[in-house]
PDB file of N, CA and C in Angstrom:
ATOM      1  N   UNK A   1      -2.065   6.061  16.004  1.00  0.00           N
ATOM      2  CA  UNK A   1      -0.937   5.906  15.100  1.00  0.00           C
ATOM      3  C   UNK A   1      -0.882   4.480  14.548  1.00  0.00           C
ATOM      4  N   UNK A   2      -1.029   3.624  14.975  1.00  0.00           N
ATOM      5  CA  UNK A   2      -1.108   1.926  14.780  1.00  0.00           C
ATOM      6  C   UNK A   2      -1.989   1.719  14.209  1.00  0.00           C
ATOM      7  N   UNK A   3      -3.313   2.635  14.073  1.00  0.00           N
ATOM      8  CA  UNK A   3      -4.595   2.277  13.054  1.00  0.00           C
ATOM      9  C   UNK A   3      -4.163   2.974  12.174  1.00  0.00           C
ATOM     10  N   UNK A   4      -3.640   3.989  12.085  1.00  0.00           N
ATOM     11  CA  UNK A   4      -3.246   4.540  10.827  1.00  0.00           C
ATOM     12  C   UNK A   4      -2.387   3.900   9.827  1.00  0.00           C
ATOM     13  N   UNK A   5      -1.250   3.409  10.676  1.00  0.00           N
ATOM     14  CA  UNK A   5      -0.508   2.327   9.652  1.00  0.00           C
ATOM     15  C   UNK A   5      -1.342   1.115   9.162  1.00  0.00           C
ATOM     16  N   UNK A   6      -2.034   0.945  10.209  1.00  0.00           N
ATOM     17  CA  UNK A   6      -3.120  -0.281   9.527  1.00  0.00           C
ATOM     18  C   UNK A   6      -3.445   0.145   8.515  1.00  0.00           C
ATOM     19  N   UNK A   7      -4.347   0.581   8.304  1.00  0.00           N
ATOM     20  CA  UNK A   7      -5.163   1.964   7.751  1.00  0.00           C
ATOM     21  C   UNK A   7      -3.818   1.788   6.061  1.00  0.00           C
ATOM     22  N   UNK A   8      -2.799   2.125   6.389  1.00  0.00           N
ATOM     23  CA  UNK A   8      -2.085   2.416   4.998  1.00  0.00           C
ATOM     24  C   UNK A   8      -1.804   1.031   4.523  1.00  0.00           C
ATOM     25  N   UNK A   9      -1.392   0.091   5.437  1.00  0.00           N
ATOM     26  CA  UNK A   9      -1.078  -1.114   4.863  1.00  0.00           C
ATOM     27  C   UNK A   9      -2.514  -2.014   4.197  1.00  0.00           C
ATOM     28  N   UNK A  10      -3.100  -1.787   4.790  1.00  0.00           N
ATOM     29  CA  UNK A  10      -4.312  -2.294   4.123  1.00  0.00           C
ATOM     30  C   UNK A  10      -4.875  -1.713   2.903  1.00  0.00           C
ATOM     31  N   UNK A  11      -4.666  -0.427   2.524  1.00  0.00           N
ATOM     32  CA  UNK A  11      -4.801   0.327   1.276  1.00  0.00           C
ATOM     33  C   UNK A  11      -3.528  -0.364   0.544  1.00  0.00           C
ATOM     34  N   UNK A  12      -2.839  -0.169   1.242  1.00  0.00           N
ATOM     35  CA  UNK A  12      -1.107  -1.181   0.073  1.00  0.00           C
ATOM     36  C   UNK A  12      -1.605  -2.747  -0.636  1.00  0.00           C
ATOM     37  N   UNK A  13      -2.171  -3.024   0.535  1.00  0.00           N
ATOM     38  CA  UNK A  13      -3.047  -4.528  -0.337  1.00  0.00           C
ATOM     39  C   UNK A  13      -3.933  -4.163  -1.415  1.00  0.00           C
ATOM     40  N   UNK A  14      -4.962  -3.112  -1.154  1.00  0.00           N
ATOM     41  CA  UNK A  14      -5.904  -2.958  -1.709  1.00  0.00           C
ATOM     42  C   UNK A  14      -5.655  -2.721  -3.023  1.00  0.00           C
ATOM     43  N   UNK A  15      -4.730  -1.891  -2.922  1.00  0.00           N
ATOM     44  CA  UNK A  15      -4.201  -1.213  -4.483  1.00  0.00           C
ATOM     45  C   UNK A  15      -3.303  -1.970  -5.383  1.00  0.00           C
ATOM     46  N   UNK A  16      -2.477  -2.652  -4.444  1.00  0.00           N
ATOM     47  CA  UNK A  16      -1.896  -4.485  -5.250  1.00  0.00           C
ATOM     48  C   UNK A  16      -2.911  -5.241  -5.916  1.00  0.00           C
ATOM     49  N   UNK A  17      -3.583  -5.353  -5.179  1.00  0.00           N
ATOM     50  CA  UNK A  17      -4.638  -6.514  -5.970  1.00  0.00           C
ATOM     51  C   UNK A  17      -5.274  -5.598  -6.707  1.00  0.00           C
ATOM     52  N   UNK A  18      -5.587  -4.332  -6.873  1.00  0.00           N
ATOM     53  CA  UNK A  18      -6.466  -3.733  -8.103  1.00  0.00           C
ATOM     54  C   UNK A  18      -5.505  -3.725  -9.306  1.00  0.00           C
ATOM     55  N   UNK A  19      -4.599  -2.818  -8.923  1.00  0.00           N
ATOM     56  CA  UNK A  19      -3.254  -2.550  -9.956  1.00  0.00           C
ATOM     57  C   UNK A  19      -2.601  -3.999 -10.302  1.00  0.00           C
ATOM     58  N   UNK A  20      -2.816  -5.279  -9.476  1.00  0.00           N
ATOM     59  CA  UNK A  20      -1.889  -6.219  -9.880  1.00  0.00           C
ATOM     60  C   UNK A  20      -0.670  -5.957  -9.802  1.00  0.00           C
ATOM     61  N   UNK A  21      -0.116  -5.218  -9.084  1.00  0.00           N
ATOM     62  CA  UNK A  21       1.289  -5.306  -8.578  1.00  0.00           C
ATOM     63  C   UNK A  21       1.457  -5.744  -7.394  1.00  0.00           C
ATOM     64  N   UNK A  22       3.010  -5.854  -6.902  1.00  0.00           N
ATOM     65  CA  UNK A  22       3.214  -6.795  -5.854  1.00  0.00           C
ATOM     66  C   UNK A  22       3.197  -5.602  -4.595  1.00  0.00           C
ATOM     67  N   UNK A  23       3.147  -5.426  -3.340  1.00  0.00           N
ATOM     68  CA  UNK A  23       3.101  -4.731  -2.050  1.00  0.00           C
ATOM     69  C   UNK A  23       4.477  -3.442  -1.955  1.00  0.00           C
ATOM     70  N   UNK A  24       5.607  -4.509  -2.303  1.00  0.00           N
ATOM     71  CA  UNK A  24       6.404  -3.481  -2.331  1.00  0.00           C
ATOM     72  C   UNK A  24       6.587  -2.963  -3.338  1.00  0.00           C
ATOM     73  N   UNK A  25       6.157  -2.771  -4.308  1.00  0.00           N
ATOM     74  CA  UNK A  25       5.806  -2.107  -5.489  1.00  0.00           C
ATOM     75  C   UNK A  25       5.351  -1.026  -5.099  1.00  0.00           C
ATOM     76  N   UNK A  26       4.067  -1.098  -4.828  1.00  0.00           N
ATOM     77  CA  UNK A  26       2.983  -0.273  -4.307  1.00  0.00           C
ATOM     78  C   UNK A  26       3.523   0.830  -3.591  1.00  0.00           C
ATOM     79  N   UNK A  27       4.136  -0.249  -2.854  1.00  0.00           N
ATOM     80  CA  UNK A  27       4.761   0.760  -1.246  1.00  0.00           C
ATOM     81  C   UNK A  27       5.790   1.709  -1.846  1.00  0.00           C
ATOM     82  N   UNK A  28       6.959   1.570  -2.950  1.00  0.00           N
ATOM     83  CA  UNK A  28       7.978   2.070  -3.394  1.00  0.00           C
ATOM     84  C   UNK A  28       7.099   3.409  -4.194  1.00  0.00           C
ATOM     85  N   UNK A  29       5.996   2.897  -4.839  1.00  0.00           N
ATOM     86  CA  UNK A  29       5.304   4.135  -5.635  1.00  0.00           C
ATOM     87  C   UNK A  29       4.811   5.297  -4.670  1.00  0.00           C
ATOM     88  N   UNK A  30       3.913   4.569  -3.819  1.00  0.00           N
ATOM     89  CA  UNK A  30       3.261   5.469  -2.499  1.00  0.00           C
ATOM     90  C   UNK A  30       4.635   6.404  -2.026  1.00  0.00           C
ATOM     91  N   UNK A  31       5.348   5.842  -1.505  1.00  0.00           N
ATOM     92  CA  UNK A  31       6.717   6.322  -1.114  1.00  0.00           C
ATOM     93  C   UNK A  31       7.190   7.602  -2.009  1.00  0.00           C
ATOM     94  N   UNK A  32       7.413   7.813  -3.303  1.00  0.00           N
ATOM     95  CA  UNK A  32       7.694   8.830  -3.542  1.00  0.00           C
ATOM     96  C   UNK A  32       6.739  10.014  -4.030  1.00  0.00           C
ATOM     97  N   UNK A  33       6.134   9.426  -4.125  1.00  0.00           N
ATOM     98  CA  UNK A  33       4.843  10.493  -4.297  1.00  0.00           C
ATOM     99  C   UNK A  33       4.826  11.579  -3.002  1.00  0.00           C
TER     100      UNK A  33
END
């Protein structure tokens, strides 16, 4: 379970720095999807 959140938070970076948005951005989009 703890690698998995790793696992998502590290995709949350990943996709910030591609998309150029900020983390909780990311996270708010991921979130409702």
């Amino acid at each position: 379970m703890v690698r998995r959140a790793a696992a998502a938070a590290f995709s949350e970076v990943k996709i910030a720095r591609l998309s150029g948005l900020s983390r909780t951005t990311v996270r708010s989009i991921l979130g409702k999807r």
